[in-house]
Protein backbone atom coordinates (compact mmCIF):
# COMPACT_ATOMS: atom_id res chain seq x y z
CA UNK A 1 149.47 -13.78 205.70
CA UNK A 2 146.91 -15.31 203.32
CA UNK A 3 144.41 -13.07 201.28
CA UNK A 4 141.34 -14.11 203.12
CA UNK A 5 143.51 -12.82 206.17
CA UNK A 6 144.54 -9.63 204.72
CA UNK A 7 140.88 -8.75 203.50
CA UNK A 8 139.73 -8.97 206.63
CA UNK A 9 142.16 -6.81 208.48
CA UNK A 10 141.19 -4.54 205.32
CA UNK A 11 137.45 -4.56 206.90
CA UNK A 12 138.25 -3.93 210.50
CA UNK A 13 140.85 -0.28 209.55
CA UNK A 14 137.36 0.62 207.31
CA UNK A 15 134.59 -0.28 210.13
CA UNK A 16 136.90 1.67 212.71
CA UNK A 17 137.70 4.80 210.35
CA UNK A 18 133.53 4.92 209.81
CA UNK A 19 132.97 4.83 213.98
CA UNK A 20 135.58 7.70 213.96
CA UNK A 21 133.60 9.70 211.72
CA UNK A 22 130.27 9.14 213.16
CA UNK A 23 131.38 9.97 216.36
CA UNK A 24 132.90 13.28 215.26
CA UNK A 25 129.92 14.06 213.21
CA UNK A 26 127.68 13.20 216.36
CA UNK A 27 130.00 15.39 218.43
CA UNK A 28 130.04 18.49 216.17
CA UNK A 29 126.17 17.93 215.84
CA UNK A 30 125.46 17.77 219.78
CA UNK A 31 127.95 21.02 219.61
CA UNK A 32 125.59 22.81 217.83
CA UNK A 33 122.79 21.99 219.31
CA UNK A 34 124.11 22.95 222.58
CA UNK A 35 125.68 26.36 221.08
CA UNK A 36 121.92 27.35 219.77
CA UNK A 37 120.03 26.64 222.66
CA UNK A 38 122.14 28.79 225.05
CA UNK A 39 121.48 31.48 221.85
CA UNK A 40 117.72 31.21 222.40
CA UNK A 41 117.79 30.70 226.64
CA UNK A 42 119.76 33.98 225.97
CA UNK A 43 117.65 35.90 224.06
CA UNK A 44 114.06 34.74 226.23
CA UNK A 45 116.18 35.96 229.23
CA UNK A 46 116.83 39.08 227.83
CA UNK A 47 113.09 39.44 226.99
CA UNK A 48 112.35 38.29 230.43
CA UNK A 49 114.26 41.40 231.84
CA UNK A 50 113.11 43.78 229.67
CA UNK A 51 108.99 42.75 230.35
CA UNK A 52 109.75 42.50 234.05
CA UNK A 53 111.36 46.20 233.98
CA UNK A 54 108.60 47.56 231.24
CA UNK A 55 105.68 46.12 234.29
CA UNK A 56 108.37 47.79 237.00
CA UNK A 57 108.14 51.23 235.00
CA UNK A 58 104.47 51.15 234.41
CA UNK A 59 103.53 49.93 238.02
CA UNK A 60 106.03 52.87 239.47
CA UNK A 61 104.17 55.21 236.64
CA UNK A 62 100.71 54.40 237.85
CA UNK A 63 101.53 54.52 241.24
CA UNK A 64 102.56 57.73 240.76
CA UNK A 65 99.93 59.14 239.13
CA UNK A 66 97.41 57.97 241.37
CA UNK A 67 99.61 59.67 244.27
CA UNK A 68 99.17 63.00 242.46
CA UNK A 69 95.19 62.37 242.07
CA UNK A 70 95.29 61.72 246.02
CA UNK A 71 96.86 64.80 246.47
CA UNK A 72 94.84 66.74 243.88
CA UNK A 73 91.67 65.69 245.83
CA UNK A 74 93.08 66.50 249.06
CA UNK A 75 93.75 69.82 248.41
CA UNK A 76 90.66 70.44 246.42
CA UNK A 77 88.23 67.81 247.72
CA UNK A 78 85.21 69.74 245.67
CA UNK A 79 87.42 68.95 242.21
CA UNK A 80 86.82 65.57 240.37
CA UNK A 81 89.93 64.21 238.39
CA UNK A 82 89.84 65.66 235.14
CA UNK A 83 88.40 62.20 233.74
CA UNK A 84 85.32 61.97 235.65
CA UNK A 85 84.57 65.61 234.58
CA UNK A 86 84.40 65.38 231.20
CA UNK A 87 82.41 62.03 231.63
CA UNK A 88 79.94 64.33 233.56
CA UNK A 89 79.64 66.72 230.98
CA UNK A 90 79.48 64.59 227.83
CA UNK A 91 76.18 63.08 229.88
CA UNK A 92 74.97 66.41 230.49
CA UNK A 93 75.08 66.90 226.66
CA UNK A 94 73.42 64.42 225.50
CA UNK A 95 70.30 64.51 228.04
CA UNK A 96 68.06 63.41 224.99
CA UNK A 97 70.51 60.95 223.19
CA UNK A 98 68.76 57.88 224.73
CA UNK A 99 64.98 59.69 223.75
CA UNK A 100 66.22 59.37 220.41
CA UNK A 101 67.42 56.40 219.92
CA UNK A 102 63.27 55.23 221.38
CA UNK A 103 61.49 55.75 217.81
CA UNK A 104 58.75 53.91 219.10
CA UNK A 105 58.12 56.43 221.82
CA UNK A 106 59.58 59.29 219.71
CA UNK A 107 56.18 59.03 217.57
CA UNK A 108 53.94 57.94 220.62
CA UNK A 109 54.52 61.11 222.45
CA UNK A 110 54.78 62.79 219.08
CA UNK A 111 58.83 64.31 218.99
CA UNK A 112 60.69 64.78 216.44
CA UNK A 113 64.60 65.53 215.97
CA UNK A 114 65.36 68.85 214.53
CA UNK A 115 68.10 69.62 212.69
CA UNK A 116 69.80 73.18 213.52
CA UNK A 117 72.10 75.53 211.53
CA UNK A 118 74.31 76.11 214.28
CA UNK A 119 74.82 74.70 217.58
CA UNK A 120 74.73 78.13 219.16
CA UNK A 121 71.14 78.70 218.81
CA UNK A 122 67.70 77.56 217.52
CA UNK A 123 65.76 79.41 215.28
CA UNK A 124 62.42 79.40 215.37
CA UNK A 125 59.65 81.09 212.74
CA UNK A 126 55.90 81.37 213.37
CA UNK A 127 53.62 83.22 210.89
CA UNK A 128 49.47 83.67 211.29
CA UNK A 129 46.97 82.70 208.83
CA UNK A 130 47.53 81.19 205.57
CA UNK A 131 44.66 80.10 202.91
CA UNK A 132 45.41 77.90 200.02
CA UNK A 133 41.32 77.80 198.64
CA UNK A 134 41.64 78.56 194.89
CA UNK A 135 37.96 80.79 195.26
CA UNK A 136 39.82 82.63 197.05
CA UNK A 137 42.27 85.58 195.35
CA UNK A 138 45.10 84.68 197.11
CA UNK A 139 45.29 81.02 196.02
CA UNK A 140 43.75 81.87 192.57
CA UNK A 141 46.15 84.22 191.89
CA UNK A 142 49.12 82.42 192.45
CA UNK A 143 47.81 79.84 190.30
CA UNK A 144 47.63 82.66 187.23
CA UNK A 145 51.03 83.65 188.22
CA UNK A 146 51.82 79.68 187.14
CA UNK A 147 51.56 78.06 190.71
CA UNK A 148 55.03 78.35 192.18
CA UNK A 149 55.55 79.60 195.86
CA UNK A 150 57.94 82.67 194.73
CA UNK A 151 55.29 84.56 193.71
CA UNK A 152 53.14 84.43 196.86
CA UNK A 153 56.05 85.36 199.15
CA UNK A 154 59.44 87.61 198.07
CA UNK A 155 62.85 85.99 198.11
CA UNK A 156 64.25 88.08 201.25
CA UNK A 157 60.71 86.58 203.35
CA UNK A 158 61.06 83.39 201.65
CA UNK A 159 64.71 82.95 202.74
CA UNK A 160 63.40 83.57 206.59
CA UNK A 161 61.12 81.08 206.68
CA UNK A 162 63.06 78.50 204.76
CA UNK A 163 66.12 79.50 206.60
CA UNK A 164 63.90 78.82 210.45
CA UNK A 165 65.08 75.64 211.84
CA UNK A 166 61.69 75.15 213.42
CA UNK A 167 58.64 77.03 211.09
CA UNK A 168 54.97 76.80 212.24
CA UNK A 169 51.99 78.12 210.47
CA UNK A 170 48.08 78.67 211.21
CA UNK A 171 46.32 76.37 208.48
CA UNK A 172 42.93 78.29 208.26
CA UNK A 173 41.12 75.47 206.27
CA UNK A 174 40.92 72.22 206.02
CA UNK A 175 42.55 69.80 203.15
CA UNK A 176 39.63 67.44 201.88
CA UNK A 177 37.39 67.06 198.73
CA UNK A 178 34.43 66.07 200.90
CA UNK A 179 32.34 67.33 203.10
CA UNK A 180 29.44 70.05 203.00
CA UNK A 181 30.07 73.62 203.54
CA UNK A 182 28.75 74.35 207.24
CA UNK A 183 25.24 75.56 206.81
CA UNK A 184 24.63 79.40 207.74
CA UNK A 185 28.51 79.87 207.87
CA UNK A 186 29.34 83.32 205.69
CA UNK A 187 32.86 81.87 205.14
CA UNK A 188 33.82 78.35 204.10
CA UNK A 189 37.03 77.68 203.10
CA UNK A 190 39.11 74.31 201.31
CA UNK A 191 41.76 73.56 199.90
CA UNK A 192 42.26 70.69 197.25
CA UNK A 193 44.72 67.88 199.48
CA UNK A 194 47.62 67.96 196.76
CA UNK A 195 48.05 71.48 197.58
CA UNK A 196 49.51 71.08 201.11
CA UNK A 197 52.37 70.71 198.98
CA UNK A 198 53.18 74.38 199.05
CA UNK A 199 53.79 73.97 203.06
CA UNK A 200 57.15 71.96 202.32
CA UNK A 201 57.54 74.85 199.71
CA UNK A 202 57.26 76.91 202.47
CA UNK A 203 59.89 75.74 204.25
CA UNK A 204 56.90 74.50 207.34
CA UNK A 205 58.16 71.94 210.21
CA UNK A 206 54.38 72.04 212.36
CA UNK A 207 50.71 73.33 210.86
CA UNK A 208 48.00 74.51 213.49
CA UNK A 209 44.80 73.62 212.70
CA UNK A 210 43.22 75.54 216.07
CA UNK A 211 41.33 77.93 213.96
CA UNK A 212 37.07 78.80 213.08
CA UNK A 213 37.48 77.28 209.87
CA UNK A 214 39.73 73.95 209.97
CA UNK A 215 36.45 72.01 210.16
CA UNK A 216 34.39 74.20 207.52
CA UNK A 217 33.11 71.14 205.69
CA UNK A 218 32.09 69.11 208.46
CA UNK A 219 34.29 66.40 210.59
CA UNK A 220 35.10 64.38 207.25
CA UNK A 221 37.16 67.29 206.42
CA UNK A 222 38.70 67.28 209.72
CA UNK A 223 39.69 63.82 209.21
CA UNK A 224 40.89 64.31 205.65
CA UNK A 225 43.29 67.38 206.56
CA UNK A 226 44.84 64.76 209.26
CA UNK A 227 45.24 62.20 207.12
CA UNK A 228 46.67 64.36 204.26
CA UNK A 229 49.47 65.59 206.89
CA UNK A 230 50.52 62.40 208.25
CA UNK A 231 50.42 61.23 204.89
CA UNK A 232 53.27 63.49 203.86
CA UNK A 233 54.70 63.84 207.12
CA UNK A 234 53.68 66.65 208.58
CA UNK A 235 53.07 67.19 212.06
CA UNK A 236 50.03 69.20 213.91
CA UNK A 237 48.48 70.47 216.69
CA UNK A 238 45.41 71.64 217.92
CA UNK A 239 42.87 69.72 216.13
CA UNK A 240 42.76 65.71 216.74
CA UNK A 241 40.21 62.44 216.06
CA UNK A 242 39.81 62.78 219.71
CA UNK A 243 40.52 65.30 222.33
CA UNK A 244 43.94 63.37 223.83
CA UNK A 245 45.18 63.50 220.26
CA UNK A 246 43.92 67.77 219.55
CA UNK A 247 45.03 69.07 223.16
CA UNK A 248 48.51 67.18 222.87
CA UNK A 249 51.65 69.37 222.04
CA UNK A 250 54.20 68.52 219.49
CA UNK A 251 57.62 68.34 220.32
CA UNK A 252 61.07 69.00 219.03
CA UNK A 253 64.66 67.90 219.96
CA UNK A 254 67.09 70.70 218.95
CA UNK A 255 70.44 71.29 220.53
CA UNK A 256 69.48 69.04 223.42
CA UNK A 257 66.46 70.69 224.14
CA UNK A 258 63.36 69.81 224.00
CA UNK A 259 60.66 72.62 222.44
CA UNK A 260 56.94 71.77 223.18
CA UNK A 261 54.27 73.56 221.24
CA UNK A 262 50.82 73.17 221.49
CA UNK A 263 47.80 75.07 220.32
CA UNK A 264 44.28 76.04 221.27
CA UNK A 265 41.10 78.17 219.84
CA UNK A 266 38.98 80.39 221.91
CA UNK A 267 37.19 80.58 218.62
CA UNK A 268 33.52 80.68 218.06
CA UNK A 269 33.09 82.20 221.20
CA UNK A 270 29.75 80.46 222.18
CA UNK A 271 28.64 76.85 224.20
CA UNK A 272 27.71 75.54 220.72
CA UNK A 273 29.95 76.56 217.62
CA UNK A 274 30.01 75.45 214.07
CA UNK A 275 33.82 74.38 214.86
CA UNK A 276 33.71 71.02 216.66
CA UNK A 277 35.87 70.57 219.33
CA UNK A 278 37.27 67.36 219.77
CA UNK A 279 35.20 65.02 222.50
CA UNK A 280 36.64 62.03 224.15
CA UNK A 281 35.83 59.95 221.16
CA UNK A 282 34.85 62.17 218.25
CA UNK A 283 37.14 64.61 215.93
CA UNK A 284 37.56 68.64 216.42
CA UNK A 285 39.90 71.06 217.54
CA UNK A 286 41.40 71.82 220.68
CA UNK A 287 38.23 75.05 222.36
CA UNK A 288 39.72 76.79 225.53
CA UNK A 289 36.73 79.39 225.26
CA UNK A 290 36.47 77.37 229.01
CA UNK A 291 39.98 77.16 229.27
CA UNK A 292 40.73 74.56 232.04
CA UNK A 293 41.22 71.79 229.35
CA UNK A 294 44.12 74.18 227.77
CA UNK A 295 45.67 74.93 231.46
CA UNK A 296 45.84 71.32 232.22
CA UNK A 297 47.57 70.82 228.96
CA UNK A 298 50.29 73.61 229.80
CA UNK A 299 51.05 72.36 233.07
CA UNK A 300 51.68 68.83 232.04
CA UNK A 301 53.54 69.88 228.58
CA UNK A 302 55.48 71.99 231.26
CA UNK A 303 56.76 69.36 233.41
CA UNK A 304 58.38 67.55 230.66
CA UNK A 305 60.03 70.17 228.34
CA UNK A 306 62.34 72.65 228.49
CA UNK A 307 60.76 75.49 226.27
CA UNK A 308 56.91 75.65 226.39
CA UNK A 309 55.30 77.68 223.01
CA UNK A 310 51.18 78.16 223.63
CA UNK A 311 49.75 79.31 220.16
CA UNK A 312 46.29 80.38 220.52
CA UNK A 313 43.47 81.64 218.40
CA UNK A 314 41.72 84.56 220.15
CA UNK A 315 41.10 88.32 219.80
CA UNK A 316 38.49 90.26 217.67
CA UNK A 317 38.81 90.49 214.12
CA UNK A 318 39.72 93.40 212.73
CA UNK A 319 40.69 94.94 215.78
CA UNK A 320 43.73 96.22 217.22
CA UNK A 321 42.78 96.25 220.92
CA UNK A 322 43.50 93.27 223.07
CA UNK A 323 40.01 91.95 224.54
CA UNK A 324 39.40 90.91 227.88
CA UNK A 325 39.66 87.16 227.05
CA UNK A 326 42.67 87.24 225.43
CA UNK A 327 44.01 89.18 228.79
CA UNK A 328 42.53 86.65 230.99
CA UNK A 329 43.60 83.54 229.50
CA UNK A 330 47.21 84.90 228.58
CA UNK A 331 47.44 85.57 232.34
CA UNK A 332 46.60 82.87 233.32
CA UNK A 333 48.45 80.81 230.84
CA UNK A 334 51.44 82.28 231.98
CA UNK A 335 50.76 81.24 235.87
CA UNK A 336 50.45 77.63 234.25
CA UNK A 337 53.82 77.46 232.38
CA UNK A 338 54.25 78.81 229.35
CA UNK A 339 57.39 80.58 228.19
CA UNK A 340 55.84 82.22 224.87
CA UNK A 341 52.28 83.09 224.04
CA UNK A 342 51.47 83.95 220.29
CA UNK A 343 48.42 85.04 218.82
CA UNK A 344 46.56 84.63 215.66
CA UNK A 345 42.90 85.31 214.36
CA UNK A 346 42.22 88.80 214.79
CA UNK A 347 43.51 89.17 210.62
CA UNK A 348 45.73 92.56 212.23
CA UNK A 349 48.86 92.78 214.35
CA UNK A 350 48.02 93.64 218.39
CA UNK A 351 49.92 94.80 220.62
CA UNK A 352 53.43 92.78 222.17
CA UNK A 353 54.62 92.50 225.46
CA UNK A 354 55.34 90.79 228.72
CA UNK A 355 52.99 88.85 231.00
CA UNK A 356 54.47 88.47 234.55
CA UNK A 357 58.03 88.37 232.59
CA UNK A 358 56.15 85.83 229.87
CA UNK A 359 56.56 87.63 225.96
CA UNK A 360 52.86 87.69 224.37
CA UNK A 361 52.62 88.21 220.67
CA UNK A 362 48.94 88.87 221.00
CA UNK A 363 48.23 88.65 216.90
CA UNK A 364 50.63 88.30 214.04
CA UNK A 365 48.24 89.31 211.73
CA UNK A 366 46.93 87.94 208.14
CA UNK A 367 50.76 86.50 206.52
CA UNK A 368 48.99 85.25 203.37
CA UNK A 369 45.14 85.36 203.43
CA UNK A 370 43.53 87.85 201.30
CA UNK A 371 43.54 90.21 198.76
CA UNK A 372 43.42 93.17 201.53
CA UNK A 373 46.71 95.51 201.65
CA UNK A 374 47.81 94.84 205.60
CA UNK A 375 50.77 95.00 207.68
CA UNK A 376 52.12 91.52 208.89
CA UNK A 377 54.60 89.73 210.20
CA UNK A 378 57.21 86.39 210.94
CA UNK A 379 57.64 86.28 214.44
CA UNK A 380 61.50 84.90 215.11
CA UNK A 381 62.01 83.06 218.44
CA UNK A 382 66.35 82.29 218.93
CA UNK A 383 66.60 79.99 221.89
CA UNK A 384 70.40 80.23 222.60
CA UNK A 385 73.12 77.66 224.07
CA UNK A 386 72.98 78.89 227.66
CA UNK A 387 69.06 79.28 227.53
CA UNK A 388 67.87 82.49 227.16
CA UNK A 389 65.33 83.41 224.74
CA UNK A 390 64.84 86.30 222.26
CA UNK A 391 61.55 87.12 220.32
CA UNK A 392 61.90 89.15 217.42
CA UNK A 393 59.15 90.50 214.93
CA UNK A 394 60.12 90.86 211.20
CA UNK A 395 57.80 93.03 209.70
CA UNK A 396 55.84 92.24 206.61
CA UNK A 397 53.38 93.41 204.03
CA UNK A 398 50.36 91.75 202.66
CA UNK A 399 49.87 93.37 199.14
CA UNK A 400 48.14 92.51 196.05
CA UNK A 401 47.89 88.81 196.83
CA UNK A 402 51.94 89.02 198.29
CA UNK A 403 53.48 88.79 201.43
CA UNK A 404 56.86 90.76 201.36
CA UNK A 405 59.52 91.70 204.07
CA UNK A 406 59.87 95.21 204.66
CA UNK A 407 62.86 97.18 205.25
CA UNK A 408 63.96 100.73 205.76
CA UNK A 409 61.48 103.00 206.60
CA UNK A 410 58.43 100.61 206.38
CA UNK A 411 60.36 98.36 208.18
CA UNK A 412 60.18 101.22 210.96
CA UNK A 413 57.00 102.25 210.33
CA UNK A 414 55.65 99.03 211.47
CA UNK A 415 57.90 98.68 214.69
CA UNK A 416 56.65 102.55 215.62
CA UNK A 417 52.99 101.58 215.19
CA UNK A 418 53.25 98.50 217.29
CA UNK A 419 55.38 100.30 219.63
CA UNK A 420 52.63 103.09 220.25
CA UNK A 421 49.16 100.06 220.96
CA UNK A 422 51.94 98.30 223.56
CA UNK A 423 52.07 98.81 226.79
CA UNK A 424 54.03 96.22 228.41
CA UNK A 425 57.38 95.45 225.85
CA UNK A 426 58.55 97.86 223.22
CA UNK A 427 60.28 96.97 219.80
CA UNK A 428 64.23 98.20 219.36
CA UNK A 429 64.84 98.85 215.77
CA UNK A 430 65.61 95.58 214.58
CA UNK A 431 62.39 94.37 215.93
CA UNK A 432 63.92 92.54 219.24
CA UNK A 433 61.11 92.83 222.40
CA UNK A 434 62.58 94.36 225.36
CA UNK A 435 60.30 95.04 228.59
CA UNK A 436 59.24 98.48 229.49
């Protein structure tokens, strides 16, 4: 064999070892391949099995629950599933949730949301006539005692009012630098604008400006008291730039209920007083002295509210006897809607009771007016969860330019006197009014 032979034979044994291990390399390769694909057809199989008895175990779960609804309703066909209920009630307890959410029409119809200390109830606070004119004593006293609310009203009355959820007050003036006094008026009152301050001192949510004296320096002062309390927020009633706007109730949202209060004067009692009222076009407050304007108002306030509040500004001063106006129109304010009446004006309390099953607070007196030494009080209204609604009277001393709350005996004292001018409710001892 020559060399050239003997290389070449060399060549061939190498070229057929490398063919040998390509094809076992390609063989333990396709092995593998083959091994880790059945692994993964294994495992999706498995998966397969498990979803398709996980959709077996829910379908046969949901089937049977529907079978026990079916049989639920069958044997109580009155009874929605439990589901449906509680949809029901959530909507029933949240009737005003989508009012709320409207601000636009929230301050077109003139509602606002109030917050509440409890859920339970609503608390509501209403006191008579205030007077912030400093020459007057009461307001130019204060300001000697160095200006701060405490020492106009004591801590224990103070805490009531501040404490009221919903707190409205008779504003007997009006809030304006301008104007004229009234001429031939024997009492003019004003109050500097910067001074309606003390009302958020006060702890008040809504200011009544149905009153004798809320346009004492003529309709610019009108105009300047309304623009002072919707500068700072404040809502009112019973006094307007036009009589829409005056005989138009304000409105609260408390624990899903709506509270409408308006507020009307019978006060000067004459066809043409020295206090305006309000015209189709021109500023003054809300008369009733004819009071089908006022009735109208109650009937619509009525039909879209759930608690109706008429606060009215009627009796005689200085006298304890309810007057056959204040009889009349609390009658027939009653036929037209409302569930409370309150009184203010006649600077004394009158008498309390019930109006075909309506509570009237005829007067609650002076609550910080004068210098005079006068029983008083802060009516309490509690509108509670399942409706009902309690008015209480918290007695209260005007003394030596002070308003206190009394307790003990002149806490009793006052509850025995009102108790003996009433005929038609009667005060228990913590001042709650109960029908005769």
């Amino acid at each position: 064999m020559t060399a050239s032979t003997g290389k070449q034979g060399k060549k061939r044994k190498r070229k057929k070892k490398k063919r040998t291990n390509k094809l076992l390399l390609f063989t333990v390769v396709f092995c593998g391949v083959l091994t880790v694909g059945g692994m993964f057809l294994a495992v999706a199989a498995a998966g397969k099995e498990k979803e398709e008895t996980a959709e077996t175990a829910g379908k046969n779960e949901k089937q049977a629950e529907e079978e026990t609804i079916l049989s639920q309703m069958e044997e109580e066909p009155d009874k929605l599933p439990e589901s449906e209920e509680t949809g029901e009630e959530e909507a029933d307890e949240s009737r005003y949730g989508a009012l709320l959410q409207d601000t636009e029409r929230m301050k077109q119809e003139r509602i606002y949301a109030a917050e509440t200390a409890s859920s339970e109830e609503v608390v509501m606070a209403f006191a008579g006539d205030i007077l912030f004119d400093p020459n007057y004593a009461m307001m130019a006293r204060l300001l000697q005692r160095g200006g701060a609310i405490e020492e106009a009203f004591s801590a224990e009355l103070l805490a009531e009012m501040r404490g009221a959820d919903i707190f409205v007050v008779n504003n007997e003036f009006p809030y304006s630098s301008r104007g004229t006094p009234l001429a031939g008026k024997q009492f003019t009152f004003r109050a500097k604008p910067e001074s309606a301050a003390y009302l958020t001192d006060m702890g008040v949510d809504l200011v009544s400006f149905a009153n004798n004296h809320a346009y004492d320096y003529g309709e610019i002062s009108l105009l300047d008291s309304l623009d002072t309390m919707e500068a700072m927020g404040m809502p009112c009633i019973g006094a307007g730039r036009n009589l829409e706007e005056a005989s138009a109730p304000v409105s609260f949202i408390a624990n899903d209920r709506k509270i409408s209060i308006l507020s009307a004067t019978q006060i000067e009692r004459n066809d043409n007083p020295d206090t305006k009222g309000a015209g189709e076009d021109t500023p003054g407050v809300f008369r009733c002295w004819n009071p089908d304007k006022l009735l109208e108002a109650v009937e619509k306030a009525r039909a879209d509210c759930d608690v109706l509040i008429v606060f009215i500004h009627w009796g005689t001063e200085s006298q304890a006897e309810t007057d056959w106006a204040q009889r009349d129109q609390a009658l027939a304010i009653a036929q037209a809607g409302a569930d409370i009446i309150i009184g203010a004006h006649s600077h004394c309390l009158q008498p309390v009771g019930y109006v075909e099953q309506v509570p009237v607070i005829y007067s609650l007196g002076n609550f910080w007016f004068n210098s005079k030494s006068l029983d008083t009080c802060l009516l309490q209204v509690r509108i509670l969860a399942d409706g009902e609604v309690t008015v209480r009277v918290l007695p209260a001393r005007q003394s030596d330019c002070r308003t206190k709350l009394l307790d003990g005996g002149e806490k009793a004292r006052v509850i025995s006197y009102l108790n003996s001018i009433s005929d038609s409710g009667v005060l228990d001892e913590d001042g709650y009014l109960h029908s005769r």
